[in-house]
Protein backbone atom coordinates (compact mmCIF):
# COMPACT_ATOMS: atom_id res chain seq x y z
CA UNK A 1 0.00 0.00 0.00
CA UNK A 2 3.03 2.41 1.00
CA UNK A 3 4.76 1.30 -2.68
CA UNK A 4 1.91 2.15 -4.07
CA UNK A 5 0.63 5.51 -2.82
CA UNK A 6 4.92 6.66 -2.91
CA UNK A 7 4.38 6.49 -7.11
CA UNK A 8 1.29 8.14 -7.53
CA UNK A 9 1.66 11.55 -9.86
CA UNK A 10 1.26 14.97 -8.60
CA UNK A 11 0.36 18.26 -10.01
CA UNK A 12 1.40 21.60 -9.15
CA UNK A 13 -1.41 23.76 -7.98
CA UNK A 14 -0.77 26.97 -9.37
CA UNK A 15 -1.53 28.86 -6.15
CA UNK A 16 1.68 30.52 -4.50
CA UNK A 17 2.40 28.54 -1.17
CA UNK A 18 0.35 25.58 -1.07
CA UNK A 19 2.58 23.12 -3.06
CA UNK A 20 4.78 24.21 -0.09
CA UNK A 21 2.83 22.96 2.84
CA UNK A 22 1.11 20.00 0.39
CA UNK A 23 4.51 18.76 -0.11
CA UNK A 24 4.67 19.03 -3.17
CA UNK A 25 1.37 19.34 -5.24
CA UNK A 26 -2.03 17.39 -5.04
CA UNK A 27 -2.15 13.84 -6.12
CA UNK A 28 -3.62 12.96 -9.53
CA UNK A 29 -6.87 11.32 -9.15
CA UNK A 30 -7.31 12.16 -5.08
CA UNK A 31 -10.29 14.00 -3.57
CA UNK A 32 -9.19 16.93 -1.49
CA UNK A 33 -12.25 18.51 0.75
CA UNK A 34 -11.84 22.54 0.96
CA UNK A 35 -13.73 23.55 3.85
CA UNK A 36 -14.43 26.61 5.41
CA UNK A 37 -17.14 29.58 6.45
CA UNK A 38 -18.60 32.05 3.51
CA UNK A 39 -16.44 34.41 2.21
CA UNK A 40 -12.88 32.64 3.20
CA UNK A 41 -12.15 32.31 -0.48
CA UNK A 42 -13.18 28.43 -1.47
CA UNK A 43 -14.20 29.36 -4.59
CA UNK A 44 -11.33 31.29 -5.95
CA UNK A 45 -8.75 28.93 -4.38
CA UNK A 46 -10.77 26.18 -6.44
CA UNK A 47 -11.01 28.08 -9.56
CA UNK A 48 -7.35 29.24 -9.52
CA UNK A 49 -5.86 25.55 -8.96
CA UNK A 50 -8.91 24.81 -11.91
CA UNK A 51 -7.36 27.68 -14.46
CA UNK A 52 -3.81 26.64 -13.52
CA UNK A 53 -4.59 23.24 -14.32
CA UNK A 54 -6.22 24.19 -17.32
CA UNK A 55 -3.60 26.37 -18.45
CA UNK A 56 -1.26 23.30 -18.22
CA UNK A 57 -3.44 21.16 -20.54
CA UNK A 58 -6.05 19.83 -18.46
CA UNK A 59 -9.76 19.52 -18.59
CA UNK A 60 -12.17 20.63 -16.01
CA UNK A 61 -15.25 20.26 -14.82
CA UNK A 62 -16.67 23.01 -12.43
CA UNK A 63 -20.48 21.51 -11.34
CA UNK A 64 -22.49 23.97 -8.91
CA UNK A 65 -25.07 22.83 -6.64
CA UNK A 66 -26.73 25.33 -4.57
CA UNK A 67 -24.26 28.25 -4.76
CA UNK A 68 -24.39 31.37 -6.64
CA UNK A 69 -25.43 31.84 -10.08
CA UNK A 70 -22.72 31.15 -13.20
CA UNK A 71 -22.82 34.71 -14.29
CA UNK A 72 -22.75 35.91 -10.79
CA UNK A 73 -19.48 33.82 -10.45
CA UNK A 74 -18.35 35.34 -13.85
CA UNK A 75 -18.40 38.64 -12.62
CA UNK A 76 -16.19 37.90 -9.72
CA UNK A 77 -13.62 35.80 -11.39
CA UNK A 78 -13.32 38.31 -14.03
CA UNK A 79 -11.88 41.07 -11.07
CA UNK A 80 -8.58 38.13 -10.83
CA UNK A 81 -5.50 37.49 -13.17
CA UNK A 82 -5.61 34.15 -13.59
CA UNK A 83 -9.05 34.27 -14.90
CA UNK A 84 -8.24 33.22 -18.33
CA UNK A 85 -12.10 33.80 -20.55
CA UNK A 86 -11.15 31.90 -23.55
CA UNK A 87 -10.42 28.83 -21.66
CA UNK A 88 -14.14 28.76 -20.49
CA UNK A 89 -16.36 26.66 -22.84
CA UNK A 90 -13.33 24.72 -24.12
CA UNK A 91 -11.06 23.18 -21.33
CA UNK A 92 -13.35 24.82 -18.42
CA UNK A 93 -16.90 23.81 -18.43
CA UNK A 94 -19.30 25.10 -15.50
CA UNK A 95 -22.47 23.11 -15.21
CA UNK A 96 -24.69 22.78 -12.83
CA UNK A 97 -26.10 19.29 -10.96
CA UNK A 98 -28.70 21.28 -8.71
CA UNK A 99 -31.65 19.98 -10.65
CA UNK A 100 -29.91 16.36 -11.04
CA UNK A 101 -29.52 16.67 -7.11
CA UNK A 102 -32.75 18.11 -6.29
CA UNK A 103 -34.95 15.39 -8.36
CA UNK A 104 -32.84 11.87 -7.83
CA UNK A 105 -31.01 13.05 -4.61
CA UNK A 106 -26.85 11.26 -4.30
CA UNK A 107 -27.90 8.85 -7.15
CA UNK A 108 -28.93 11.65 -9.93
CA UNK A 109 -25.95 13.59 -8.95
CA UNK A 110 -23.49 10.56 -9.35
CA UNK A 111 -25.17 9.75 -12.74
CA UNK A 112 -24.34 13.50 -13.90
CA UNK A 113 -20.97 13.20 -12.65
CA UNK A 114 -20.10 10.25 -14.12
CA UNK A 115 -21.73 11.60 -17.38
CA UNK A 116 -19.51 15.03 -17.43
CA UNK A 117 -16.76 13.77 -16.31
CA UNK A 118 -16.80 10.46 -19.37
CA UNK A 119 -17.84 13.28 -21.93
CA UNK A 120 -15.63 16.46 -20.94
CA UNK A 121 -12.64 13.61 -20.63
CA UNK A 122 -11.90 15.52 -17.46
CA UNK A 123 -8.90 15.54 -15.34
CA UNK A 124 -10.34 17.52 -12.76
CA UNK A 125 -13.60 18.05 -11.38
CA UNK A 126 -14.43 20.68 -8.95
CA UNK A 127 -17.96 20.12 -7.16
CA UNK A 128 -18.71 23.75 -5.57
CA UNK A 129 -21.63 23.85 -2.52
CA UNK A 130 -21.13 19.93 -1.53
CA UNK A 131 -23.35 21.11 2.16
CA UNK A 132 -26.26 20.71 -0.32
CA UNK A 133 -25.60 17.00 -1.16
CA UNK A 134 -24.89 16.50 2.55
CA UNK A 135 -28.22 17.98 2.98
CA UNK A 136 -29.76 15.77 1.15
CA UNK A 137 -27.90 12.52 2.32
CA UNK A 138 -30.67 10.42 4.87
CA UNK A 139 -27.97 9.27 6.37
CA UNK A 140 -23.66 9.66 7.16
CA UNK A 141 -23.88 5.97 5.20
CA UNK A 142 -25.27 7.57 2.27
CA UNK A 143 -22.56 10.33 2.15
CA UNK A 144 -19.93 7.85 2.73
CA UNK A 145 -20.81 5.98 0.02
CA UNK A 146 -22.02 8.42 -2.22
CA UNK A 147 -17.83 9.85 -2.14
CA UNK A 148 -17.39 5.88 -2.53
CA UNK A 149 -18.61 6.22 -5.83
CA UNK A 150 -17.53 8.99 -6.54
CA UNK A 151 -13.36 7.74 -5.72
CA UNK A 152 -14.48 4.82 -8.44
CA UNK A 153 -15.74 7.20 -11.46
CA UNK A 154 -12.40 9.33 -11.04
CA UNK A 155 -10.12 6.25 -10.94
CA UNK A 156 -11.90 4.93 -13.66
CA UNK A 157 -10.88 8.18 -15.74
CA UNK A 158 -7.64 9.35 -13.73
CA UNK A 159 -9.65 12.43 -12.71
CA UNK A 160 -9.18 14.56 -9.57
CA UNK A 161 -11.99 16.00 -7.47
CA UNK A 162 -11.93 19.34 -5.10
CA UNK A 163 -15.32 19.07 -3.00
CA UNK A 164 -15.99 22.65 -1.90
CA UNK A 165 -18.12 22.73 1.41
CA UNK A 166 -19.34 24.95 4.68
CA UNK A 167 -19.68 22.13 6.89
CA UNK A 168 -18.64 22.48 10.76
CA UNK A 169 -16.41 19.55 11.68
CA UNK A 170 -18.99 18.87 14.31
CA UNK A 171 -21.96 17.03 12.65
CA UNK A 172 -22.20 13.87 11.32
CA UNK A 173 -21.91 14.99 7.57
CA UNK A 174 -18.97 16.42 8.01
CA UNK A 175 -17.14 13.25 9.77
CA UNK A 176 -18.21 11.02 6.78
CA UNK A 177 -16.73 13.51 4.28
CA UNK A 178 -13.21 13.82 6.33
CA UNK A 179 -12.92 9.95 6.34
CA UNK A 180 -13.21 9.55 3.21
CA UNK A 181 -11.15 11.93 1.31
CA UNK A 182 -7.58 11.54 0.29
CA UNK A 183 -7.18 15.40 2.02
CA UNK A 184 -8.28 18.02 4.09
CA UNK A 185 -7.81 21.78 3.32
CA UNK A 186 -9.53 24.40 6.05
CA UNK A 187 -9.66 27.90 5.52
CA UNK A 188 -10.37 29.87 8.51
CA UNK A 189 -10.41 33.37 10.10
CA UNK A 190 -9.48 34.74 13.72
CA UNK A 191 -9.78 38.30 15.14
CA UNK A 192 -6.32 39.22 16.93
CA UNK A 193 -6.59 41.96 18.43
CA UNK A 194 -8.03 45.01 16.30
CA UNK A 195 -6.59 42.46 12.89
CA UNK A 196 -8.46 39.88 11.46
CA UNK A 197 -5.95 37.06 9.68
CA UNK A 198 -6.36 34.20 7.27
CA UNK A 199 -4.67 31.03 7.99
CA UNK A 200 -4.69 28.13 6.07
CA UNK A 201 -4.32 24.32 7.11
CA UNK A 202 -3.69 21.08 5.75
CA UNK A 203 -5.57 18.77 8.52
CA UNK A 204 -4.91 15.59 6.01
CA UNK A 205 -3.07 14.38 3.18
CA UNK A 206 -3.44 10.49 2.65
CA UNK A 207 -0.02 9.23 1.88
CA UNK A 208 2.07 12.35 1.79
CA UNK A 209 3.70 14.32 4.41
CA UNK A 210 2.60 18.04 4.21
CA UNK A 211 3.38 21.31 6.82
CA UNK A 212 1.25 20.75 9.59
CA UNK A 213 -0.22 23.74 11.72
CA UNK A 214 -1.50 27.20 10.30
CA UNK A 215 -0.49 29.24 7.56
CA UNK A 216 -1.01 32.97 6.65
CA UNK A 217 -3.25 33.58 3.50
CA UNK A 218 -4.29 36.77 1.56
CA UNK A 219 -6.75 37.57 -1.25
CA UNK A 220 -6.20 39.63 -3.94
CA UNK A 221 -6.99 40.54 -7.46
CA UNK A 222 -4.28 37.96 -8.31
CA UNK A 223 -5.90 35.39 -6.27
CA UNK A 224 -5.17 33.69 -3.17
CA UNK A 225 -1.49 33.65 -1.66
CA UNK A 226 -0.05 31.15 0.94
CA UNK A 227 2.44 32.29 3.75
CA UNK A 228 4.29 28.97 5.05
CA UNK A 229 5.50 29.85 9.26
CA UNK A 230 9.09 30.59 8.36
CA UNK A 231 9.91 28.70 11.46
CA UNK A 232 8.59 25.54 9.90
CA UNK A 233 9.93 25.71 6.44
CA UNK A 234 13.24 27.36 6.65
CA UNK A 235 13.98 24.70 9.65
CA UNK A 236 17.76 24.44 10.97
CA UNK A 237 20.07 25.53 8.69
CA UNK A 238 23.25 26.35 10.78
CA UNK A 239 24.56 22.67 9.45
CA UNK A 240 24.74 23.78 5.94
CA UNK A 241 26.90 27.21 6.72
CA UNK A 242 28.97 28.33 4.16
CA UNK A 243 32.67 28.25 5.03
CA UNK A 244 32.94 31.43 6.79
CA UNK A 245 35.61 33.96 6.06
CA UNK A 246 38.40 34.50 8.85
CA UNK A 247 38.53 37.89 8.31
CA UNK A 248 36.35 40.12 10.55
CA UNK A 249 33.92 42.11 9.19
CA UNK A 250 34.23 46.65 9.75
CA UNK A 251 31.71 48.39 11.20
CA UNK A 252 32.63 51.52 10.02
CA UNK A 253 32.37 53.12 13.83
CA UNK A 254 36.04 54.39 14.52
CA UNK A 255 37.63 52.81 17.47
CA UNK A 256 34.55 50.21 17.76
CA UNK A 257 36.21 47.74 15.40
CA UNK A 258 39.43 47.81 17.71
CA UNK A 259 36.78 46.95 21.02
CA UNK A 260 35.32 44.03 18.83
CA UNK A 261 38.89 42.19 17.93
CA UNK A 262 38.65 43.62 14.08
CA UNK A 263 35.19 43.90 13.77
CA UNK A 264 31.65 41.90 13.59
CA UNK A 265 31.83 38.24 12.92
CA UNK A 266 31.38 37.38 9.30
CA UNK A 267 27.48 35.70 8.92
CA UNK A 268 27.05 36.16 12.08
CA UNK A 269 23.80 38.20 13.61
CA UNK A 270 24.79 41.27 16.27
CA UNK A 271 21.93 43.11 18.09
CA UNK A 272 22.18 46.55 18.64
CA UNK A 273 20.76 47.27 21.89
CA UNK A 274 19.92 50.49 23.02
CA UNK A 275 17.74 53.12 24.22
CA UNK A 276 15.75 55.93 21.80
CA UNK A 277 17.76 58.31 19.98
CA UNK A 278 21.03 56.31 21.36
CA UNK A 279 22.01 56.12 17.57
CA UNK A 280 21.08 52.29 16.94
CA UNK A 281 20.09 53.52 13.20
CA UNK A 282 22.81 55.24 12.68
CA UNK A 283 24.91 52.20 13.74
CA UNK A 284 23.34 49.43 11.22
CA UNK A 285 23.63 52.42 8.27
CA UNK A 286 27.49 52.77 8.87
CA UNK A 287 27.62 48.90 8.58
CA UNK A 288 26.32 49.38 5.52
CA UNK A 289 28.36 51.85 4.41
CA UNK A 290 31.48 50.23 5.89
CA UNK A 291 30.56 47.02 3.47
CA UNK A 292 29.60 49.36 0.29
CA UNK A 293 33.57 50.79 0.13
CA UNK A 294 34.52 47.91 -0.02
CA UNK A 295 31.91 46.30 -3.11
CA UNK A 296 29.67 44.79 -0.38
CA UNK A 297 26.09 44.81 -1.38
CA UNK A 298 23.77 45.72 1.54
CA UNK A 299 20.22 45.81 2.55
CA UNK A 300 18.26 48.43 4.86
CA UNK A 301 15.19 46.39 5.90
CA UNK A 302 13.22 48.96 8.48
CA UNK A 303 9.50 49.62 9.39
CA UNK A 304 9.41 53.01 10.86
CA UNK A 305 10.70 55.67 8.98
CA UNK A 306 10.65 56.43 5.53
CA UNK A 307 13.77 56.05 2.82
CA UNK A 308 14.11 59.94 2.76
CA UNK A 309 14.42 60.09 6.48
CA UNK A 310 16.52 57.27 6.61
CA UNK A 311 18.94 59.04 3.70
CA UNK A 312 18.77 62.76 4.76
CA UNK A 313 20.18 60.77 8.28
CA UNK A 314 22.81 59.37 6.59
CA UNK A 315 23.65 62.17 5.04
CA UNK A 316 23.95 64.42 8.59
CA UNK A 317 26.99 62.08 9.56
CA UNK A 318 28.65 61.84 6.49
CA UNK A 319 27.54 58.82 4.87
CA UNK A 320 26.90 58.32 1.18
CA UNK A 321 24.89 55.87 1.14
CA UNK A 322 25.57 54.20 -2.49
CA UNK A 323 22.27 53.85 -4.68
CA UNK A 324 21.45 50.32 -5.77
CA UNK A 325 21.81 50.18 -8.78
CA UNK A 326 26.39 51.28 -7.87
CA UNK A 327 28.23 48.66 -7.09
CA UNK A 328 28.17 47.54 -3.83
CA UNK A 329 25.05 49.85 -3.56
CA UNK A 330 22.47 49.58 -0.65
CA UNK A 331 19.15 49.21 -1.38
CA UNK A 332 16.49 50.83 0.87
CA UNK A 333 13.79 48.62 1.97
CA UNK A 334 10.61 50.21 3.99
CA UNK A 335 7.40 49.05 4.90
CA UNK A 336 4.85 51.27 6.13
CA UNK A 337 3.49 50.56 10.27
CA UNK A 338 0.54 49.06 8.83
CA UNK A 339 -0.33 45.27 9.37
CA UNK A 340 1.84 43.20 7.36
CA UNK A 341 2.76 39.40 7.57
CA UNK A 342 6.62 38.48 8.87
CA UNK A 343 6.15 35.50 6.65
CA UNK A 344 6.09 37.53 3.63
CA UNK A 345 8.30 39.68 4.52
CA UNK A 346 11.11 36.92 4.83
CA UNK A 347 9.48 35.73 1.53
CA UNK A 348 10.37 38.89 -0.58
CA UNK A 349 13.69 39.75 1.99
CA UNK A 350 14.95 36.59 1.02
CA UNK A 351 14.31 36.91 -2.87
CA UNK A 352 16.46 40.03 -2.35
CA UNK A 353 18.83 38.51 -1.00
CA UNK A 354 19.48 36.40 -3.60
CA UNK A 355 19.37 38.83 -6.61
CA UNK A 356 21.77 41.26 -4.81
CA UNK A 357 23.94 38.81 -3.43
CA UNK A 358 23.57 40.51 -0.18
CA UNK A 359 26.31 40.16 2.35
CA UNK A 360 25.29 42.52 4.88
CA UNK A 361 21.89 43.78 5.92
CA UNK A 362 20.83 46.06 8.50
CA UNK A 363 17.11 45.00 10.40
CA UNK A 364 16.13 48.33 11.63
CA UNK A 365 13.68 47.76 14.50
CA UNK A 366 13.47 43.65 15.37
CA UNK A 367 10.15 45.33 16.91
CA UNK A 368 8.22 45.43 13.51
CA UNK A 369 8.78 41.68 13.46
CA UNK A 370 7.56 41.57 16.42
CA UNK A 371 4.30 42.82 15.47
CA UNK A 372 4.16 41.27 12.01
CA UNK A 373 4.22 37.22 13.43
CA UNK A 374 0.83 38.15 15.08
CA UNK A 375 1.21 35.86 17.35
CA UNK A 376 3.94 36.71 20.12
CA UNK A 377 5.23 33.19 21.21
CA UNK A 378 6.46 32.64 17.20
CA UNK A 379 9.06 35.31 17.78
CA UNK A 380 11.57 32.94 18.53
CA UNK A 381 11.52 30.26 16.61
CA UNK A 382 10.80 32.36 13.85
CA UNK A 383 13.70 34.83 14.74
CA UNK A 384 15.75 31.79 14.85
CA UNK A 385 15.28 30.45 11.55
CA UNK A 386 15.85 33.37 9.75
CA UNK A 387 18.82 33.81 11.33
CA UNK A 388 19.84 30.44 10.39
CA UNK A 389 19.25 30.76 6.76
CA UNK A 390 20.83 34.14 6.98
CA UNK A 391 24.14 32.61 7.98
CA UNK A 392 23.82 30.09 5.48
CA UNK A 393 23.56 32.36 2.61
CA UNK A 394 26.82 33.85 4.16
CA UNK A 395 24.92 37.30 4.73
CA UNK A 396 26.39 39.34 7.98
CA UNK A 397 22.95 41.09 10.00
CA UNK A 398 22.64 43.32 12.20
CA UNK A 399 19.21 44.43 14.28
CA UNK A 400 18.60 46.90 16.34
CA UNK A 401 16.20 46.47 19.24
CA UNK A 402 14.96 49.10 21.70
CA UNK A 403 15.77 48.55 25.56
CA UNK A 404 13.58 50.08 28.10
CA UNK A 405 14.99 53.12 30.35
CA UNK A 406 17.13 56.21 29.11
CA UNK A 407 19.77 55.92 32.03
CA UNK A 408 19.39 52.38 33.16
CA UNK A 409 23.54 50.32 33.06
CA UNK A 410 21.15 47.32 33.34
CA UNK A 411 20.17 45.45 31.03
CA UNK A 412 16.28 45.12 30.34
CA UNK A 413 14.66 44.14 27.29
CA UNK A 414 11.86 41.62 26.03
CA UNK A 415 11.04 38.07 27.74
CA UNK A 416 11.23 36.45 24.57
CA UNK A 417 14.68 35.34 24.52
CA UNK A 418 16.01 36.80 21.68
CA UNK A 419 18.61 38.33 22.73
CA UNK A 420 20.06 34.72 23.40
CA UNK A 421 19.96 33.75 19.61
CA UNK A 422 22.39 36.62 18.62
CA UNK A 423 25.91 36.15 18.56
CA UNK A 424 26.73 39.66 19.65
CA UNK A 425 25.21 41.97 21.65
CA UNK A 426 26.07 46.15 21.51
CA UNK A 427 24.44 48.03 23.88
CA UNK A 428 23.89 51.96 23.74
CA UNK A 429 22.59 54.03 26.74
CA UNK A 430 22.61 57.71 28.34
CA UNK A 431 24.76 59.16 31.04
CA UNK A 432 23.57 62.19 32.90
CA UNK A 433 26.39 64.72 33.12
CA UNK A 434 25.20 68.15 33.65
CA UNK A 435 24.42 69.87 31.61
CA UNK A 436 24.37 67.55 28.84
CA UNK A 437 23.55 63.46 27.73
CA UNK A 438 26.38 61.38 27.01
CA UNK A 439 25.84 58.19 24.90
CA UNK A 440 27.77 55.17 26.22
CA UNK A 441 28.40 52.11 24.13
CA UNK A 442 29.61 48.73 25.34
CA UNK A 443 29.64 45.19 24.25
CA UNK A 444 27.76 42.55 26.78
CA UNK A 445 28.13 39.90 24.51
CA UNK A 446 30.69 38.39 21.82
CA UNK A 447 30.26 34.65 21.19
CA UNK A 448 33.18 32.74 19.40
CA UNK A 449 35.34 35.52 20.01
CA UNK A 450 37.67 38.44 22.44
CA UNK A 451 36.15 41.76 22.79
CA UNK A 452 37.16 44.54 24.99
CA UNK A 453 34.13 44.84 27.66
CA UNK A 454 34.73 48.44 29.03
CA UNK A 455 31.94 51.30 28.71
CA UNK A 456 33.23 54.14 26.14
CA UNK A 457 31.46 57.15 25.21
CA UNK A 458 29.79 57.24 21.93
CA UNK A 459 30.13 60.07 19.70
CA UNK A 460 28.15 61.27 16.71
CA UNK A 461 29.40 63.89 14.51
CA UNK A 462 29.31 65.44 10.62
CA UNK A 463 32.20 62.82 9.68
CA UNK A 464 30.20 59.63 11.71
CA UNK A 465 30.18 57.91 14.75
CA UNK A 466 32.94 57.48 17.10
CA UNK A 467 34.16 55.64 20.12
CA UNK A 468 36.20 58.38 22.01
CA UNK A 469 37.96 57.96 25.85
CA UNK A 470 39.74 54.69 26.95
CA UNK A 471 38.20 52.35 28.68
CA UNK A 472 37.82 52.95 32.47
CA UNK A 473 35.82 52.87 35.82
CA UNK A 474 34.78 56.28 35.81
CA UNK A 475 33.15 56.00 32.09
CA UNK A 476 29.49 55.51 32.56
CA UNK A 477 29.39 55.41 35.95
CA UNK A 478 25.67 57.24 37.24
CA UNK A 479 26.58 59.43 40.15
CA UNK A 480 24.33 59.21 43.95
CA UNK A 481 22.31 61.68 44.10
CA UNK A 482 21.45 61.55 39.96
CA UNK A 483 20.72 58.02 40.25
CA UNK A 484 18.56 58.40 43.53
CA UNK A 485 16.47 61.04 41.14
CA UNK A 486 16.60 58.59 38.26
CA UNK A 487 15.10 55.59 40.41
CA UNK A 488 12.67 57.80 41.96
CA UNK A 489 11.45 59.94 38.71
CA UNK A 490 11.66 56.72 36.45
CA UNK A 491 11.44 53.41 39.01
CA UNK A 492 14.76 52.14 38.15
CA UNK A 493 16.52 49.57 40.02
């Protein structure tokens, strides 16, 4: 049975994503239930695996039973790219088995299947509104066997069947149809928060392994769009590394690279740690800049200010910032504080990645990932994984992430343990001296390598940043009375 079900043929869906978490297509001549509430997007996820089908030489069947009308269902499809019109009538024929249903019950609607199906020498055969036939059914027996049949027509004419229903896994109809299909697609949708998200889930798929768990979909003009979890595709990649060059990597921070041993580990992935305004931007866009000189192409991934903010503060320290297009140019990537999806963001980060060749890239706020995995216990995992495949595409990152407190020489950030996935921590914080703020840097964290440990001051100027002073005991050190103010006006400990 195993030999057997190993050699059956797939085909490619057509819809971005769910070859992914099918493993690799749907199987010719299986029945695959798509379930799911109105309006989740059944319909167009059938008819866009139908016209991709189609579009690769197959035949299809759509057959309505009590769903809307076919012009209705025209209009709609008409709105989407891969609606292709001049396949309809030729390779894509929509019928409708209402009547067949409504006058012979299961039996008439089996007799017009089998009929369509033999005639239209279909290879795949969508049946839209199956809640009606379960409607009908006197009994879960009659459902069961009724899909029975069904399994023997399509075998009969190596034909593949998408059964589109509304059914809640809770009744009885419902049970016979999951136990007797070859797979199990749900669409669903849950309110987080203020943001209402798609997910996607393959709940069976009858010898094959698939992604298990929820996915992120979208709908758009171009159809539907699958997200696979990052954490679950991307996996553990640190075993595959590419050899890593000994040479460290500049930071382009004068007197920093001498505190680091040379500078930031090549593919490795250094936090930058500090509080607002400590100059944690300003630190990932001179790592960029440091790379450019030198042919380096980098990446500027950030989520809260926009290109021309981001370039106009380059340009108030000096730095050039190369255009794209130069080589070793950096390329500015922004995304607006609006919801978005971390799983397509890796998607299209990723693609970039790999048509720059991208060696360094700068994550400008780890907090707008934060947001974007909806859910907060993905953050590290997913956080993980990227940074996994980042190192094995050889591509040095750094992120910056905000700490809490102004004036704090603690360390205090999120629960979430990120902080113990980097290999390098640099933390940036204010000093008090009347009458002015002093920015401190230090490094709390160097794995796989020496560092010098001691608080410096942090300078930024017209020609870039700067570590200035020598390393002491008197460098960053809060004096009594100012921190008795600071723990009373602020509650630090």
């Amino acid at each position: 049975m195993d030999d057997e079900l190993t050699t059956l043929e797939r085909f490619r869906s057509g819809v971005p994503g769910l070859d992914t978490i099918l493993d690799g297509g749907i199987f010719a001549g299986g029945i695959y239930l798509i379930n799911g509430r109105p309006g989740l997007g059944k319909t167009i996820l059938a008819n866009q695996i139908a016209y991709g089908h189609a579009s690769s030489g197959g035949r299809v069947v759509y057959l309505t039973l009590l769903s809307e009308s076919h012009a209705r269902l025209m209009l709609g499809l008409q709105q989407m790219t891969f609606f292709k019109p001049d396949l309809v009538g030729d390779s894509v024929q929509y019928l409708s088995g209402f009547q067949a249903l409504g006058n012979e019950k299961l039996d008439g609607l089996i007799a017009v299947v089998r009929k369509v199906v033999r005639d239209q020498k279909a290879t795949l055969l969508v049946i839209d509104g199956l809640v009606a036939a379960g409607a009908l059914a006197e009994s879960a027996l009659d459902l069961k066997i009724f899909i029975h049949e069904l399994q023997v027509v399509l075998d009969l004419v190596g034909c593949t069947a998408l059964l589109l229903t509304g059914a809640e896994g809770g009744d009885g109809d419902s049970y016979a149809q999951r136990t007797m299909v070859d797979g199990l697609i749900t669409l669903s949708a849950h309110r987080v928060g203020m943001q209402t998200v798609r997910n996607i889930e393959i709940e069976k798929h009858r010898g094959s392994s698939h992604l298990t768990g929820a996915s992120f979909y979208e709908i758009s003009s171009q159809g539907i769009r699958i997200y696979p979890r990052t954490e679950a595709t991307l996996g553990i990649r640190s075993a595959e590394e590419s050899a890593r060059p000994s040479a460290p990597m500049a930071t382009g921070i004068a007197g920093l690279d001498a505190m680091m041993n040379g500078g930031l580990q090549p593919h490795s992935t250094t936090m930058v740690l500090g509080s607002p305004g400590s100059g944690k931007t300003l630190f990932g866009l001179s790592f960029l800049e440091a790379g450019a000189k030198q042919g380096e192409p980098g990446l500027y991934l950030g989520f809260f200010e926009t290109p021309a903010r981001i370039a106009a503060k380059a340009r108030s320290i000096g730095l050039g910032l190369p255009s794209e297009g130069a080589p070793g140019g950096i390329e500015i990537q922004w995304y607006a504080p609006q919801e978005q999806l971390a799983d397509r963001l890796v998607e299209v980060l990723l693609e970039r990645i790999s048509e720059r060749r991208v060696k360094r890239l700068f994550i400008d706020g780890l907090a707008g990932f934060r947001r974007a995995v909806v859910y907060p216990e993905r953050i590290g995992p997913f956080f993980t994984c990227l940074s996994n495949e980042l190192r094995a595409r050889g591509v040095t990152t750094v992120v910056s992430e905000e700490a809490r407190g102004l004036f704090e020489p603690g360390l205090e950030t999120t629960a979430d343990g990120t902080t113990a996935m980097v290999e390098s921590i640099v933390f940036l914080r204010y000093e008090e001296r009347r009458p002015k703020l002093r920015r401190l840097i230090s490094l709390i964290k160097m794995r796989e390598g020496r560092y010098d440990s001691s608080v410096r001051e942090l300078s930024i100027t017209a020609q870039g940043l700067a570590v200035v002073g020598r390393g002491n005991r008197n460098v960053g050190r809060i004096p009594r009375k100012l921190k008795t103010r600071a723990v009373r006006k602020q509650g630090l400990r």
